[in-house]
C-alpha atoms as a PDB file:
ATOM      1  CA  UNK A   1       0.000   0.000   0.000  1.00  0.00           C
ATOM      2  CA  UNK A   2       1.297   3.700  -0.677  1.00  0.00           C
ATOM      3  CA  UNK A   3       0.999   6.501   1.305  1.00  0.00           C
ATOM      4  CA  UNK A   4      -1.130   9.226   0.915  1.00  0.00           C
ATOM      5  CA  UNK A   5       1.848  11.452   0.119  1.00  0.00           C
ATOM      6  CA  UNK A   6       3.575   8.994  -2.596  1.00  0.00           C
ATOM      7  CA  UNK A   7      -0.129   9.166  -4.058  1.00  0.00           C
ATOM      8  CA  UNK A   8      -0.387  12.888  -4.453  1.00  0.00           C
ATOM      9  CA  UNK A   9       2.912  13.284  -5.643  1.00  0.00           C
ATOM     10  CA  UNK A  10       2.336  11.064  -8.458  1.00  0.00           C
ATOM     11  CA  UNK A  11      -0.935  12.490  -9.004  1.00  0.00           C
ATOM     12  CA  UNK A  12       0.857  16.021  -9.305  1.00  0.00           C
ATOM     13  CA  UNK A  13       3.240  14.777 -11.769  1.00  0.00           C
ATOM     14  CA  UNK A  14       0.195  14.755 -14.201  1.00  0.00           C
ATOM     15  CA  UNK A  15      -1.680  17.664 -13.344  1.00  0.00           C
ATOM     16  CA  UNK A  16       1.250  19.759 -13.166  1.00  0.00           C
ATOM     17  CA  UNK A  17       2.082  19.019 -16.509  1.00  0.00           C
ATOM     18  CA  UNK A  18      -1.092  20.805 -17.917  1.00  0.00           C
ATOM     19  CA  UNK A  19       0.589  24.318 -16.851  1.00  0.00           C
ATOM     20  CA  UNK A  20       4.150  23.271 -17.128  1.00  0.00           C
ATOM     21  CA  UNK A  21       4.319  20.212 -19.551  1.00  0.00           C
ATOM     22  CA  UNK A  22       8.092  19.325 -18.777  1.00  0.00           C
ATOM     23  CA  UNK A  23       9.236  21.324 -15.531  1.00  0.00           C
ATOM     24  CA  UNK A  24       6.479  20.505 -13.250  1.00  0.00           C
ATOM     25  CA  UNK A  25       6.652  16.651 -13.558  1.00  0.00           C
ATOM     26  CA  UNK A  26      10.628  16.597 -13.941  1.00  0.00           C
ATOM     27  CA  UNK A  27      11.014  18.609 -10.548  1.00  0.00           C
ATOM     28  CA  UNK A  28       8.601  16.366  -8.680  1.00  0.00           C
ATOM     29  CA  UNK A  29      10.514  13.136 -10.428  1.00  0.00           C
ATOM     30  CA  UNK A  30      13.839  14.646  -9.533  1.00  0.00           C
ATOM     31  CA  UNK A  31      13.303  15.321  -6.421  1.00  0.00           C
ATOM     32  CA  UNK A  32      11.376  12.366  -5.122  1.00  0.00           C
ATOM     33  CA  UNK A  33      12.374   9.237  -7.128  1.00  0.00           C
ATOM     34  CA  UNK A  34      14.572   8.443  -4.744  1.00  0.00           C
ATOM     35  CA  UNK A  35      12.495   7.974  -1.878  1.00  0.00           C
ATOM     36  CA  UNK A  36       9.132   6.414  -3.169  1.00  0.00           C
ATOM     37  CA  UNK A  37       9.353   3.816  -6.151  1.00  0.00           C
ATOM     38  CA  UNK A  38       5.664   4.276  -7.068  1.00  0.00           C
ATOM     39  CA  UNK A  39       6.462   8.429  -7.582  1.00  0.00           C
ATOM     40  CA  UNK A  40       9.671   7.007  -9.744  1.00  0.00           C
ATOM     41  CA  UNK A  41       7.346   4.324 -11.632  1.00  0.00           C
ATOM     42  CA  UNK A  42       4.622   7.486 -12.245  1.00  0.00           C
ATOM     43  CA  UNK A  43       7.184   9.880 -13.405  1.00  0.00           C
ATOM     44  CA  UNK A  44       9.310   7.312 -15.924  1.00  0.00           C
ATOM     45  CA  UNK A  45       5.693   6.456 -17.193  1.00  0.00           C
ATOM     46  CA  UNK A  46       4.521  10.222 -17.685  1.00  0.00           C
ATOM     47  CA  UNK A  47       8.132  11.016 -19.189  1.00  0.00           C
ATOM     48  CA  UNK A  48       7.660   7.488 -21.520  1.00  0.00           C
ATOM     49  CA  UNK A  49       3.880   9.357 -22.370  1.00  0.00           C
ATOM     50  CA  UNK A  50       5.072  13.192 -23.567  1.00  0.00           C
ATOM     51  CA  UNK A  51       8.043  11.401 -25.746  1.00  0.00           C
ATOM     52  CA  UNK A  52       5.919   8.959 -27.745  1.00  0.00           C
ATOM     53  CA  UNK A  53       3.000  11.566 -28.496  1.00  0.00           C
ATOM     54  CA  UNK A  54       5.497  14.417 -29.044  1.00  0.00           C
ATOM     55  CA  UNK A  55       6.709  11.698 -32.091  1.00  0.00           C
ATOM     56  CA  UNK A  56       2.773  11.221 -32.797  1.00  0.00           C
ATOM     57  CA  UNK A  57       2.287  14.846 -33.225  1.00  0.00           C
ATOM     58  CA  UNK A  58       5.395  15.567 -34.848  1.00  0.00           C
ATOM     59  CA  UNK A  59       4.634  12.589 -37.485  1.00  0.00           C
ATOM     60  CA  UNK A  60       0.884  14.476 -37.592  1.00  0.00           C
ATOM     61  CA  UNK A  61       2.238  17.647 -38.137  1.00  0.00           C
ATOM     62  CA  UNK A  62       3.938  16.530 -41.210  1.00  0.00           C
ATOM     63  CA  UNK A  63       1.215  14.866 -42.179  1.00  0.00           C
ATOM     64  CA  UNK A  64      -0.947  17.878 -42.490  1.00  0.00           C
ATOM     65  CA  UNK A  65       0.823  18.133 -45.794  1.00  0.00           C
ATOM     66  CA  UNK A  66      -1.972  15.264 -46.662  1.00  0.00           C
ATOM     67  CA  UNK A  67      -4.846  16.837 -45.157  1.00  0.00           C
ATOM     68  CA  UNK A  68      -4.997  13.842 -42.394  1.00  0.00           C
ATOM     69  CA  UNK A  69      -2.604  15.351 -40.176  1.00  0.00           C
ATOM     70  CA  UNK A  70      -5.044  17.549 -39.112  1.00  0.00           C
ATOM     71  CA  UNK A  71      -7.695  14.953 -38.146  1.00  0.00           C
ATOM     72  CA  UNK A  72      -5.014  13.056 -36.636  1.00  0.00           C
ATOM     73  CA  UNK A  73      -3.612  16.275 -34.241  1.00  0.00           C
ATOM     74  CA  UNK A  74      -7.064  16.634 -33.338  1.00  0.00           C
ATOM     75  CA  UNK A  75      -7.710  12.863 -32.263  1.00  0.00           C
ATOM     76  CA  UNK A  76      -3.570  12.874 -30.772  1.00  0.00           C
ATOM     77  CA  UNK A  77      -4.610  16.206 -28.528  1.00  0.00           C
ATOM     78  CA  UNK A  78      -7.770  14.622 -27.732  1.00  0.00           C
ATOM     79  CA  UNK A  79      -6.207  11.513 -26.317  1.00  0.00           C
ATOM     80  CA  UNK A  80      -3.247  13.301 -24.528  1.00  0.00           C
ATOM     81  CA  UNK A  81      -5.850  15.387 -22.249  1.00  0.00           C
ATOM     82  CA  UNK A  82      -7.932  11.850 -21.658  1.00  0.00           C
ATOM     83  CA  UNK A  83      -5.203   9.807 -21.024  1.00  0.00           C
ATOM     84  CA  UNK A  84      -3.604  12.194 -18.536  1.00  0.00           C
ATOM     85  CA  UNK A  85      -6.746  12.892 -16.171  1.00  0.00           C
ATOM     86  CA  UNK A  86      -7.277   8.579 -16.559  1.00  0.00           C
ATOM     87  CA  UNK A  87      -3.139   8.572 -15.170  1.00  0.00           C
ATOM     88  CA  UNK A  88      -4.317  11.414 -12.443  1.00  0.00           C
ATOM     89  CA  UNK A  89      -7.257   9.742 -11.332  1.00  0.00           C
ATOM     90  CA  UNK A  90      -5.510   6.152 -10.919  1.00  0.00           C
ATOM     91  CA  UNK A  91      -2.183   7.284  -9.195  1.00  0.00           C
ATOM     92  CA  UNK A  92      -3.966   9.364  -6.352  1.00  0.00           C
ATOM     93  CA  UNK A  93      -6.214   5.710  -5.949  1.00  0.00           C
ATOM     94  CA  UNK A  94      -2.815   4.205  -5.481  1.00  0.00           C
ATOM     95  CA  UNK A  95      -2.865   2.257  -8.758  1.00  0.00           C
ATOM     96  CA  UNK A  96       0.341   1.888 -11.428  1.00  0.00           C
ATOM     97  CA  UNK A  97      -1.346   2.663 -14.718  1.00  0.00           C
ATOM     98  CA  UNK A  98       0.425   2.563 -18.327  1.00  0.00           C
ATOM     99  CA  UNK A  99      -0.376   4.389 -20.853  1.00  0.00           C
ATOM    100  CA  UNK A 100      -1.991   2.678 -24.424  1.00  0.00           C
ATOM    101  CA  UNK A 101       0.263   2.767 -27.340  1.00  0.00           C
ATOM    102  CA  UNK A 102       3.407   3.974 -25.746  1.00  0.00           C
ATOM    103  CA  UNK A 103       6.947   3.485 -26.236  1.00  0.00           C
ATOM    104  CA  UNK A 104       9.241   2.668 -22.994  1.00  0.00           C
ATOM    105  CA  UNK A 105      12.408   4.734 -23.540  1.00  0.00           C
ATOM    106  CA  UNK A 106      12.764   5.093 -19.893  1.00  0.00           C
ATOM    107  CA  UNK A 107      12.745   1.829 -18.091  1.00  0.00           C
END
């Protein structure tokens, strides 16, 4: 069981990444990976999460060229905000969710 602090921590790590995208989680990461493995395992999966749909909106973006870029930004945007409250909602219940269609850089 994780404490109620390792649980808002990780739960911070997404919601402070709709105001600050890469500072917010990185400083909570940083500076608490050390002492709680489920903030570490939260902030390797939210890192793992802005890298692959960065490359799934830079891919989009180039695929606007085609006219389905733009449907697909839309739908990649559209996920991104989804995905993040889902990750949000299960780390302050104390639960290790993964992302869908992710790539693990960080393991």
């Amino acid at each position: 069981m994780t404490s109620s602090d390792d649980r808002l921590f990780a739960m911070l790590i997404y919601v402070l990444s709709f105001p600050f995208p890469i500072l917010g989680p990185l400083l909570i990461w940083l500076l608490k990976r050390e002492d709680s493995e489920f903030v570490d395992y939260h902030g390797k999966e939210y890192f793992n999460f802005f890298v692959s749909y960065f490359i799934f909106g830079a891919i989009a973006s180039i695929l606007v060229i085609l006219v389905v870029g733009i449907i697909l930004l839309i739908i990649i945007g559209i996920m991104a905000f989804v995905l993040t409250i889902i990750a949000a909602v299960k780390s302050y219940q104390g639960e290790r969710y993964r992302f869908p269609f992710i790539f693990h850089f960080i393991k």
